[in-house]
C-alpha atoms as a PDB file:
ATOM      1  CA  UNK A   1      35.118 -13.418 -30.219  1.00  0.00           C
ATOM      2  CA  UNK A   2      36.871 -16.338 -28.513  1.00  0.00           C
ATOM      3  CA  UNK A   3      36.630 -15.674 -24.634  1.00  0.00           C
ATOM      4  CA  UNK A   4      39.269 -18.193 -24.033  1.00  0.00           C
ATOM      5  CA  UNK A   5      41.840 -15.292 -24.639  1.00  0.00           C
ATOM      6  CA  UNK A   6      39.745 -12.444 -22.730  1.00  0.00           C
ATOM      7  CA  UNK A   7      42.346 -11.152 -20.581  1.00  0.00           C
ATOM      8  CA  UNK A   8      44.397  -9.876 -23.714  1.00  0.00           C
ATOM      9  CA  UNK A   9      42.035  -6.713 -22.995  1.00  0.00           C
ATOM     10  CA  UNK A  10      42.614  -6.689 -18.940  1.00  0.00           C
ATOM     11  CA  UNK A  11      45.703  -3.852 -19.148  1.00  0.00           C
ATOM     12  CA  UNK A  12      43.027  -1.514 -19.496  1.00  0.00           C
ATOM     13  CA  UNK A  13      40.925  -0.469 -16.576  1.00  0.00           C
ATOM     14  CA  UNK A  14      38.237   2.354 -16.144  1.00  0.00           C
ATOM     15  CA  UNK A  15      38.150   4.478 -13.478  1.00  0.00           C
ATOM     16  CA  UNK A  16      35.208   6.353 -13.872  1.00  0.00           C
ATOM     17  CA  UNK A  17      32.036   7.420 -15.917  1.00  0.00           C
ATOM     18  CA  UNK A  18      28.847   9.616 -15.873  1.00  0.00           C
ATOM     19  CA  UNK A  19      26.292  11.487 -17.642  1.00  0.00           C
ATOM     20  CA  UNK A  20      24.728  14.679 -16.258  1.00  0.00           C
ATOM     21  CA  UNK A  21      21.962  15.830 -18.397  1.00  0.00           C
ATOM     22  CA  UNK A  22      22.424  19.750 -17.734  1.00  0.00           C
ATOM     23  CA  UNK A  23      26.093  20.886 -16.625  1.00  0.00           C
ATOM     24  CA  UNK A  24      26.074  24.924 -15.488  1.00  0.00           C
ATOM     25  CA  UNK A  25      29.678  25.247 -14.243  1.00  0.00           C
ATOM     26  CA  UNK A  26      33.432  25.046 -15.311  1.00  0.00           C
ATOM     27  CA  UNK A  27      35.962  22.259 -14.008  1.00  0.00           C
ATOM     28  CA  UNK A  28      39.574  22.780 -12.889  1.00  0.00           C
ATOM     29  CA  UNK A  29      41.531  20.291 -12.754  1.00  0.00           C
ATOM     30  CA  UNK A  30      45.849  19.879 -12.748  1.00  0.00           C
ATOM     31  CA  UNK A  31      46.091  16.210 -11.099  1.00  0.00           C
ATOM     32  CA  UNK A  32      44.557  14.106 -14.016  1.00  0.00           C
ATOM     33  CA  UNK A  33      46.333  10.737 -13.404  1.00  0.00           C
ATOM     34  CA  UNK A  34      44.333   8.759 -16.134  1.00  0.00           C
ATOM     35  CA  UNK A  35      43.122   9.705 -19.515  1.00  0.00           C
ATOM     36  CA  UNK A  36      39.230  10.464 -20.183  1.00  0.00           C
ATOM     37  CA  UNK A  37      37.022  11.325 -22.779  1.00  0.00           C
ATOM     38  CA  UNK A  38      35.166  14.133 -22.240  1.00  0.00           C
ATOM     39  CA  UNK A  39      31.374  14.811 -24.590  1.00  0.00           C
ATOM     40  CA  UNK A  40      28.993  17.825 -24.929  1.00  0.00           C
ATOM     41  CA  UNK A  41      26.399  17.480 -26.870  1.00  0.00           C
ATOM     42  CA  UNK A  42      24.859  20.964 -26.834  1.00  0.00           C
ATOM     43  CA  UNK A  43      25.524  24.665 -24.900  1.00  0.00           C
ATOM     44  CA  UNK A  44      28.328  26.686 -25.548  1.00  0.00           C
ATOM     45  CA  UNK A  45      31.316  24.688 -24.259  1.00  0.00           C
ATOM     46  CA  UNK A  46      34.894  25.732 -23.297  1.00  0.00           C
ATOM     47  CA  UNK A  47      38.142  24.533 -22.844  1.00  0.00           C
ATOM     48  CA  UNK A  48      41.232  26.117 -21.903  1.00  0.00           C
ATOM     49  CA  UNK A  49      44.661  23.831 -21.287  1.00  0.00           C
ATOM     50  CA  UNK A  50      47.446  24.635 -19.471  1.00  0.00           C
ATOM     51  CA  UNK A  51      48.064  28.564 -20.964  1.00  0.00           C
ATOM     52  CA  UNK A  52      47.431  28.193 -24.751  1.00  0.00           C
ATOM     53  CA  UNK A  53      44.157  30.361 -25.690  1.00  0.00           C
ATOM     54  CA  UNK A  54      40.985  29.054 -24.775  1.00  0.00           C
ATOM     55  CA  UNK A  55      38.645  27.156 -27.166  1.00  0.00           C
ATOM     56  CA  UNK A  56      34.833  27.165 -27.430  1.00  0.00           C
ATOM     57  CA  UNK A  57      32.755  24.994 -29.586  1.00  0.00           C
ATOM     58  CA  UNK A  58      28.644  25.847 -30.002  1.00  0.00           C
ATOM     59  CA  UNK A  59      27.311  22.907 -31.099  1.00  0.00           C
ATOM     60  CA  UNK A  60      28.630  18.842 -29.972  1.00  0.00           C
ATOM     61  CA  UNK A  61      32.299  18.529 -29.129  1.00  0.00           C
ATOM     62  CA  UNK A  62      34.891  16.246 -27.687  1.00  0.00           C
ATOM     63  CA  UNK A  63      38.238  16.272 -26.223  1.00  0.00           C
ATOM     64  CA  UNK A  64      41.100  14.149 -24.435  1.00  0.00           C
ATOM     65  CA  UNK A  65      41.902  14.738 -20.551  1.00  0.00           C
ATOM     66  CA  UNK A  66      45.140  13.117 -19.903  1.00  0.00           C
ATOM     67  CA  UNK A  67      48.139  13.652 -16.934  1.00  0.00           C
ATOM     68  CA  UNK A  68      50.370  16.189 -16.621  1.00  0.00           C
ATOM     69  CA  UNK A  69      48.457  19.184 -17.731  1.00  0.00           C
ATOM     70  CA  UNK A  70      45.829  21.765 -16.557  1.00  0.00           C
ATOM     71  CA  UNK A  71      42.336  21.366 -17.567  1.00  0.00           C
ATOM     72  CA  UNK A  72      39.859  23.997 -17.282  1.00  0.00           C
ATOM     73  CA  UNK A  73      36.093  23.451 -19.187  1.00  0.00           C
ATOM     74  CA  UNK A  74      32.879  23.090 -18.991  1.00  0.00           C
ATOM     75  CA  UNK A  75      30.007  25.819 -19.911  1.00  0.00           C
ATOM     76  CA  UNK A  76      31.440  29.106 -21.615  1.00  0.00           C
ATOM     77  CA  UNK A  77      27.528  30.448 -20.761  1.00  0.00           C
ATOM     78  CA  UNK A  78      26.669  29.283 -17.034  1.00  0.00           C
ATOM     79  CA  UNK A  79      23.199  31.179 -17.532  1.00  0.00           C
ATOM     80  CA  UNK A  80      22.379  28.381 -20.178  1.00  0.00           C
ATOM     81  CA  UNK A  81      24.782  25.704 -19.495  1.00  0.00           C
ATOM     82  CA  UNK A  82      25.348  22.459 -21.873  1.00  0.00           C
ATOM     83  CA  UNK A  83      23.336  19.660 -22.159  1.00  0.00           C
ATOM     84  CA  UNK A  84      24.255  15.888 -22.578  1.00  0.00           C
ATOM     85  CA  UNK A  85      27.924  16.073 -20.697  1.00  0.00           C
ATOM     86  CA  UNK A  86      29.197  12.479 -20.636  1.00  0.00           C
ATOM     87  CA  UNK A  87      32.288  11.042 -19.528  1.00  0.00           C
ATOM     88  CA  UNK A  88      34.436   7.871 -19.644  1.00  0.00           C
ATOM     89  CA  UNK A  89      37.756   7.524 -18.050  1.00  0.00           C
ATOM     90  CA  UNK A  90      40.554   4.612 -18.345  1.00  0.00           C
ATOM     91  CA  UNK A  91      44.049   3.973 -17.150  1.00  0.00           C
ATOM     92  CA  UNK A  92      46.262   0.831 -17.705  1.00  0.00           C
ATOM     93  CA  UNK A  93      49.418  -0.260 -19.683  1.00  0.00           C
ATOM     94  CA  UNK A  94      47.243  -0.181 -23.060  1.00  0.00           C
ATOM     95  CA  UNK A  95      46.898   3.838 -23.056  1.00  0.00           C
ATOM     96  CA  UNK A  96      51.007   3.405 -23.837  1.00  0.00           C
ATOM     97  CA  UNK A  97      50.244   1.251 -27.357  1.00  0.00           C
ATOM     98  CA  UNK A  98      47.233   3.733 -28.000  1.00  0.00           C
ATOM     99  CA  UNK A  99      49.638   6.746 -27.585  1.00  0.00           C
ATOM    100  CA  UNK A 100      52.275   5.213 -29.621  1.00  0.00           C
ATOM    101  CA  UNK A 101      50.148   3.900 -32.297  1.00  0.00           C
ATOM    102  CA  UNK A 102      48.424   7.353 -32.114  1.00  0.00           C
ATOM    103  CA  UNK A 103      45.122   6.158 -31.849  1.00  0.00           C
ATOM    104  CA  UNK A 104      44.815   8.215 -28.774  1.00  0.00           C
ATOM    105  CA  UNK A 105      46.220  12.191 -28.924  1.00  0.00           C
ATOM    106  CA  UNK A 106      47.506  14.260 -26.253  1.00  0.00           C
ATOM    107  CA  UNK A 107      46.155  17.021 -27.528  1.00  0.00           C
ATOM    108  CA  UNK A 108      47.018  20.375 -26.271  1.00  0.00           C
ATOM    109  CA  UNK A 109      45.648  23.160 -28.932  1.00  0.00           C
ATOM    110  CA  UNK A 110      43.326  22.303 -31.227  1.00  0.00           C
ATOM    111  CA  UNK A 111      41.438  19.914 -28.546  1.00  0.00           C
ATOM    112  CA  UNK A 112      38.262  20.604 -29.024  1.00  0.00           C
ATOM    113  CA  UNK A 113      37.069  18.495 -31.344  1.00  0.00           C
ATOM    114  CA  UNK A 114      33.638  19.051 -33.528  1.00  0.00           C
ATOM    115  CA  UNK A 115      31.423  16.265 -33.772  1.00  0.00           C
ATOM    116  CA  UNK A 116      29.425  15.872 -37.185  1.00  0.00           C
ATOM    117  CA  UNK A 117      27.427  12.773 -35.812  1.00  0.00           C
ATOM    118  CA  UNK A 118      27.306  13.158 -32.591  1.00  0.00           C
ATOM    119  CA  UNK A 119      23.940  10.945 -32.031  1.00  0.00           C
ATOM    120  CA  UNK A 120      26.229   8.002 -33.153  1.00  0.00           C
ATOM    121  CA  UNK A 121      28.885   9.104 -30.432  1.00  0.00           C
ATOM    122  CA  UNK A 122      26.658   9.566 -27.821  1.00  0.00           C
ATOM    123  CA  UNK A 123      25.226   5.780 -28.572  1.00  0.00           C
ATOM    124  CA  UNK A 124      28.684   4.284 -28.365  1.00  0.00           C
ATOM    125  CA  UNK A 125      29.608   5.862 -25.435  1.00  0.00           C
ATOM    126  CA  UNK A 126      26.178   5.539 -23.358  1.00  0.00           C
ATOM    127  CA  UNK A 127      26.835   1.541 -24.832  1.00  0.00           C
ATOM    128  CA  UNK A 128      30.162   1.586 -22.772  1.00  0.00           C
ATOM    129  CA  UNK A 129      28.699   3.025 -19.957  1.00  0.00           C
ATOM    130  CA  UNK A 130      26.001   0.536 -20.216  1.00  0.00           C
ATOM    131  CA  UNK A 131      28.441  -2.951 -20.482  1.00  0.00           C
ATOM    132  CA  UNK A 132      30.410  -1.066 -17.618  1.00  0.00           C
ATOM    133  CA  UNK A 133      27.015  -0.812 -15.019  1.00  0.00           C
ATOM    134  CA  UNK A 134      26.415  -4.495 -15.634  1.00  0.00           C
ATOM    135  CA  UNK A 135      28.348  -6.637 -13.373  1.00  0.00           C
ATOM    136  CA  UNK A 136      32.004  -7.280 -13.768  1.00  0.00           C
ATOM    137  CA  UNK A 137      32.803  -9.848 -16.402  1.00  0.00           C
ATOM    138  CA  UNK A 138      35.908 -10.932 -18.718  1.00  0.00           C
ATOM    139  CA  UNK A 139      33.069 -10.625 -21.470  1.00  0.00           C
ATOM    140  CA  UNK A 140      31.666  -7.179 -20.737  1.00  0.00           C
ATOM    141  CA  UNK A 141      34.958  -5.734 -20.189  1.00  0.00           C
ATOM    142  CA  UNK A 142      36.175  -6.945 -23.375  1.00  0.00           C
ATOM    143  CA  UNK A 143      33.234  -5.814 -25.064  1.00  0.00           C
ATOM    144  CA  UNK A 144      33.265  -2.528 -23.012  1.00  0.00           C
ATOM    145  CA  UNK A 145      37.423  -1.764 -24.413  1.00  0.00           C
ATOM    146  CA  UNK A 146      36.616  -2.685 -28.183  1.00  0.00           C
ATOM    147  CA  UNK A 147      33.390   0.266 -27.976  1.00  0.00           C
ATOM    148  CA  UNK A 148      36.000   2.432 -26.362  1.00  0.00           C
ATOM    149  CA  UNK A 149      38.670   1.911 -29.309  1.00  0.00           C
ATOM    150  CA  UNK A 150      35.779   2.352 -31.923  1.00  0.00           C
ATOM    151  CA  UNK A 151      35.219   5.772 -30.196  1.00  0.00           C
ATOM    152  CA  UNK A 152      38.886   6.455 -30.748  1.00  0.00           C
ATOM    153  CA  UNK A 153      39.279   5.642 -33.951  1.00  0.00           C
ATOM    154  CA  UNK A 154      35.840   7.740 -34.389  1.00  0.00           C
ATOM    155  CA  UNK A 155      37.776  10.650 -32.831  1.00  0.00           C
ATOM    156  CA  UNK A 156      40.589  10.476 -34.895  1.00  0.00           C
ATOM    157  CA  UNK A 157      38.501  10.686 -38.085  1.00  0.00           C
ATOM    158  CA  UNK A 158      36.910  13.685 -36.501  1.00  0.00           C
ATOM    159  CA  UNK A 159      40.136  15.260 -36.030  1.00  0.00           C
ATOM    160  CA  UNK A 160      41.298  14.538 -39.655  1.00  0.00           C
ATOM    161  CA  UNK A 161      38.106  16.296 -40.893  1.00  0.00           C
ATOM    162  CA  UNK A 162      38.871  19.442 -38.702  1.00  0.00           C
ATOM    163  CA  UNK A 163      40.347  22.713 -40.857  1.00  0.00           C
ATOM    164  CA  UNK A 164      43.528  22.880 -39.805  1.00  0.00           C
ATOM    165  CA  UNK A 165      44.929  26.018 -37.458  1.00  0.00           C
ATOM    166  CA  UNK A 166      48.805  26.238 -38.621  1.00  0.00           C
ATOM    167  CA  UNK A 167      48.611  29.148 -41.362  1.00  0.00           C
ATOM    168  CA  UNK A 168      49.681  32.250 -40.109  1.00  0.00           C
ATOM    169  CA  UNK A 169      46.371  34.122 -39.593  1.00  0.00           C
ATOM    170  CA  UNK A 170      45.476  31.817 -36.849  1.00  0.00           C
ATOM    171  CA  UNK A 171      48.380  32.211 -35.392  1.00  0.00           C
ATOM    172  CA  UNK A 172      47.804  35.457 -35.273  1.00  0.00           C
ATOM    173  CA  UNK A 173      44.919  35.719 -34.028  1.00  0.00           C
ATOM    174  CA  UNK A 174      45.522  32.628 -31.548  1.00  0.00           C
ATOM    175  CA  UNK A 175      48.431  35.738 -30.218  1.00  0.00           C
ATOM    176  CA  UNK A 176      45.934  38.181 -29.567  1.00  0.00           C
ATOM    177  CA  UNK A 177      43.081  35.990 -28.124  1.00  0.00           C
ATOM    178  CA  UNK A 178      46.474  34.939 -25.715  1.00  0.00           C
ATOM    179  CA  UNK A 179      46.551  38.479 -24.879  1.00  0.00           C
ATOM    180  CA  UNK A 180      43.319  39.434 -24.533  1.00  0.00           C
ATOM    181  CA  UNK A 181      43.400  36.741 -21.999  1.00  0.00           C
ATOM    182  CA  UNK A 182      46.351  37.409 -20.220  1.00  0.00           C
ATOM    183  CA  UNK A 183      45.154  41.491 -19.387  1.00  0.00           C
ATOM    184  CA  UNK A 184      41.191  41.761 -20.695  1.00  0.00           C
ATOM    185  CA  UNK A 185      41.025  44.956 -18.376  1.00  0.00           C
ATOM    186  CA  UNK A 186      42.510  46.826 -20.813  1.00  0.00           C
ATOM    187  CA  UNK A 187      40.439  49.006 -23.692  1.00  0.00           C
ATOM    188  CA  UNK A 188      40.799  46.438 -26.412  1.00  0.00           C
ATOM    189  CA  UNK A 189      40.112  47.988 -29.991  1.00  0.00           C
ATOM    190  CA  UNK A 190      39.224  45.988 -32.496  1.00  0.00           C
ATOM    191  CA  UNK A 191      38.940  47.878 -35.106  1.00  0.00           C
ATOM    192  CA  UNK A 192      42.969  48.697 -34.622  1.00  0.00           C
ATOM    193  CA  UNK A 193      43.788  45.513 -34.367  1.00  0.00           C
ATOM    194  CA  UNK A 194      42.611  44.919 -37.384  1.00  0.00           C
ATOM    195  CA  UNK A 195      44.683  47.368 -39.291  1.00  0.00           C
ATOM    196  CA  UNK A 196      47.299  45.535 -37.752  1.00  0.00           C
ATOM    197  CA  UNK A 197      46.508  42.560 -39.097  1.00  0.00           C
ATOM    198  CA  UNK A 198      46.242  44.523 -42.698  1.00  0.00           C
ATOM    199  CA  UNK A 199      42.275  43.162 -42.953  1.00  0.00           C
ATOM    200  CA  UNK A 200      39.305  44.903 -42.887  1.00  0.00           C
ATOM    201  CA  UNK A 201      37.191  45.281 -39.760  1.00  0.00           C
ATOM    202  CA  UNK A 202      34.683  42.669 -41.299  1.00  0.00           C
ATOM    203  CA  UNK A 203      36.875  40.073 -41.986  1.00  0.00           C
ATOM    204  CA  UNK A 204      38.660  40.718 -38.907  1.00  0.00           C
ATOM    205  CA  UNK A 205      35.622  39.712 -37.227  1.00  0.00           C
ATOM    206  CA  UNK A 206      34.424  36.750 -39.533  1.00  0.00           C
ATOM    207  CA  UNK A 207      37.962  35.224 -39.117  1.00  0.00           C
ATOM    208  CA  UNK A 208      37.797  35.458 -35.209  1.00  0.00           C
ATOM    209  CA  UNK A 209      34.775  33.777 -35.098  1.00  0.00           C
ATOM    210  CA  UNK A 210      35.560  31.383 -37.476  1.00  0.00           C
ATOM    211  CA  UNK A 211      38.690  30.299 -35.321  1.00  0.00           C
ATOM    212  CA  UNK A 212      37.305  30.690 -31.913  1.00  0.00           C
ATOM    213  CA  UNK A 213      33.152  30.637 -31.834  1.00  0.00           C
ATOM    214  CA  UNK A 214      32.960  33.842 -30.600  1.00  0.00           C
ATOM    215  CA  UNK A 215      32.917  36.853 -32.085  1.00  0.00           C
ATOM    216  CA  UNK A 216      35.509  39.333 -30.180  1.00  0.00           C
ATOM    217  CA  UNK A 217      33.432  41.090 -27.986  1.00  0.00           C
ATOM    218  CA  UNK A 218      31.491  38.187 -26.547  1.00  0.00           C
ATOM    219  CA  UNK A 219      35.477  36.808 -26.191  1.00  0.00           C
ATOM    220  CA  UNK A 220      36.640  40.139 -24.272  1.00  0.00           C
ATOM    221  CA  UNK A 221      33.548  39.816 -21.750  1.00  0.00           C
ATOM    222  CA  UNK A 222      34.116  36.252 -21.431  1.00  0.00           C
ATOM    223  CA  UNK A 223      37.731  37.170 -20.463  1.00  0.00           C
ATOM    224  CA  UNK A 224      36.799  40.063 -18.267  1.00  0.00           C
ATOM    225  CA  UNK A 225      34.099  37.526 -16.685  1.00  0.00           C
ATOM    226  CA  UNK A 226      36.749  34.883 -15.930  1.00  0.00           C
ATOM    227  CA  UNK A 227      39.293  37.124 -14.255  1.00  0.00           C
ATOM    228  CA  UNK A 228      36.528  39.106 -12.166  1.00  0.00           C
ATOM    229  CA  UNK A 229      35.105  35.338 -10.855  1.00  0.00           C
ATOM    230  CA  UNK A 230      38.947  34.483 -10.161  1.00  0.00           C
ATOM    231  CA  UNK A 231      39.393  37.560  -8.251  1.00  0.00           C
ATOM    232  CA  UNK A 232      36.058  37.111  -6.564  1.00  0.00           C
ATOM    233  CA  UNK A 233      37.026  33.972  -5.248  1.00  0.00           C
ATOM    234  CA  UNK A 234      40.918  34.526  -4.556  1.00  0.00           C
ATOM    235  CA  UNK A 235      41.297  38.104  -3.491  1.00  0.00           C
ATOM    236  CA  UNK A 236      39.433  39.936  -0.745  1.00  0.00           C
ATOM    237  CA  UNK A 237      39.114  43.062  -2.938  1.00  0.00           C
ATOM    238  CA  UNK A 238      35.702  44.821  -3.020  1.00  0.00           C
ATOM    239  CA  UNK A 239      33.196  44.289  -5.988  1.00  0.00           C
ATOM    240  CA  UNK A 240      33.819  48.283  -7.027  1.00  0.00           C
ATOM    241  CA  UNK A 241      37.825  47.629  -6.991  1.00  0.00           C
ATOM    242  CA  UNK A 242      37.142  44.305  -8.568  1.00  0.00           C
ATOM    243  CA  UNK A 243      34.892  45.403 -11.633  1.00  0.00           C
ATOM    244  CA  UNK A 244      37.710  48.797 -11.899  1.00  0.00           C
ATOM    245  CA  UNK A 245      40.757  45.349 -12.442  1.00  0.00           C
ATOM    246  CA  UNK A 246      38.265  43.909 -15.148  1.00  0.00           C
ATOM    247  CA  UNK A 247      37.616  46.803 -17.100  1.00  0.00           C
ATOM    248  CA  UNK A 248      34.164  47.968 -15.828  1.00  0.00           C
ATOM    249  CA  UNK A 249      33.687  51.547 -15.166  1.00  0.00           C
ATOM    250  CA  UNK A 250      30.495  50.998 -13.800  1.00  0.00           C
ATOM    251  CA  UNK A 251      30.322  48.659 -10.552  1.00  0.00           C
ATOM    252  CA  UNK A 252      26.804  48.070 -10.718  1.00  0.00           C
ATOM    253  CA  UNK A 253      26.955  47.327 -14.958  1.00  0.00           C
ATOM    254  CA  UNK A 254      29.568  44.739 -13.839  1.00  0.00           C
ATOM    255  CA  UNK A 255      27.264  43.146 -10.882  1.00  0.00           C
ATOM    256  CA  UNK A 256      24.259  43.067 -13.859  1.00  0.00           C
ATOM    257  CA  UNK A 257      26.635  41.694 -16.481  1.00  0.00           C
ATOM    258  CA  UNK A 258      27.982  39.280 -14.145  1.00  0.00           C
ATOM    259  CA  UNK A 259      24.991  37.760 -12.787  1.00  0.00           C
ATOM    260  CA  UNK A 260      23.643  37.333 -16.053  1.00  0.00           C
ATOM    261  CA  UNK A 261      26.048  35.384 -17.607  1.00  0.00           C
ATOM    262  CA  UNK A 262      27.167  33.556 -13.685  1.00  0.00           C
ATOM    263  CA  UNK A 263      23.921  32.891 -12.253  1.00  0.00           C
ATOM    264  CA  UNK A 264      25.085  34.547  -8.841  1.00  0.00           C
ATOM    265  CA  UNK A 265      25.636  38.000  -8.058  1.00  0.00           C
ATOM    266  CA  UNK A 266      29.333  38.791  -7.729  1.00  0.00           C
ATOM    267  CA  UNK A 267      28.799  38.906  -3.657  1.00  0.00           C
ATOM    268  CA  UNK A 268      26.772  35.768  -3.585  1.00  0.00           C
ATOM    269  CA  UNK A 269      29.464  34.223  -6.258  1.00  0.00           C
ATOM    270  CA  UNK A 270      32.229  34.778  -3.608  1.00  0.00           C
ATOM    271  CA  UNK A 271      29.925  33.323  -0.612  1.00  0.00           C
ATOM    272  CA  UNK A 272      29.651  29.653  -2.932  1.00  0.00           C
ATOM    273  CA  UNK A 273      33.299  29.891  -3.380  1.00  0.00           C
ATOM    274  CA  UNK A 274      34.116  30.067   0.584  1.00  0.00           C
END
């Protein structure tokens, strides 16, 4: 490379990386004012954005944060977390020719992004983080935004190799999960919704957890889960009158169920969230 024309790469800047090696909780986050790659290499890992149904990925995944949108992710199992979280984030007038070139995606659905070589990722990206550790230099920096454009491209070839969602059975079933997660308090049958669908029970089942990772039960508790914790730390409703708004008849079932899969009692969830 001929250093004598290293600031062609300085209209990129990074704001921020990291690696935690085991990652037990869930991020929100609305005020993204950069873009960021965001890695798991193992644990059962969710993302939700903005309102479009949530996504979950069991084995290594990626996906884009970026402004102007609301981010929630991290471990869809808190009891087992994920392993191998890493994170790079950038800024600068270059994101504008990546976006336009669309070697960088804003994507909104279909985010989550499965990794088939993820040993390779994890290399480039630890490489980044490596070069951006060092102390500043034109050279390392330049060095540091070509490993970061490999990733993309990377990325994009991941994305290419992803099934694609658009027929009308995922949208379907992208409609229910929406609704599941919209009132999961209510007695969800499967087995009609189904018949709605005009497939059998089985199929019904293999084609939800084909599209989402989970098969629909674990889904409806995860739902049920999420809105409890959410009530738990915005409402000062009672653990019996919260587990009754999630769909629990049994208070004390709920408190078991939700300690297993939260770590924390429900009481001693709400005390952290004070």
């Amino acid at each position: 490379m001929d250093f004598m024309s290293i600031d062609y790469f300085s209209d990129l800047q990074f704001v921020c990386h990291g690696e935690l090696k085991r990652f037990y909780d869930t991020i929100r986050r609305n005020n993204f004012d950069y873009w960021g790659l965001q890695f798991s290499n193992r644990g059962d890992f969710f993302l939700q954005i903005d309102s479009n149904p949530p996504e979950t990925a069991n084995s290594a995944c990626v996906f884009v944060t970026f402004p102007g949108a609301d981010f929630h992710y991290g471990a869809a199992d808190p009891g087992n977390g994920i392993e191998d979280k890493i994170y790079i984030c950038f800024t600068g007038e270059r994101v504008k020719r990546y976006l336009a070139g669309g070697l960088l995606t804003e994507r909104r659905t279909d985010a989550l992004l499965r990794i088939s070589n993820p040993e390779k990722l994890m290399r480039t990206m630890r490489s980044i983080r490596a070069l951006l550790m060092l102390p500043y230099s034109e050279e390392n920096h330049a060095n540091a935004v070509l490993a970061l454009e490999q990733l993309l491209l990377a990325m994009n070839n991941a994305a290419a190799s992803c099934p694609r969602r658009s027929d009308w059975r995922y949208e379907a079933f992208a409609a229910l999960t929406g609704k599941i997660a919209a009132a999961p308090e209510l007695p969800w049958d499967f087995v009609k919704e189904a018949r709605k669908l005009s497939v059998s029970y089985a199929h019904f089942r293999r084609l939800f957890e084909e599209f989402f990772q989970l098969p629909p039960g674990a889904f409806l508790l995860a739902a049920r889960l999420e809105k409890a914790a959410s009530l738990l730390s915005g409402t000062t409703l009672s653990v019996r009158e919260i587990a009754h708004e999630c769909g629990f008849e049994d208070e004390f079932y709920f408190s078991r169920i939700f300690k297993k899969h939260r770590t924390l009692s429900p009481s001693r969830y709400r005390e952290n969230q004070l």
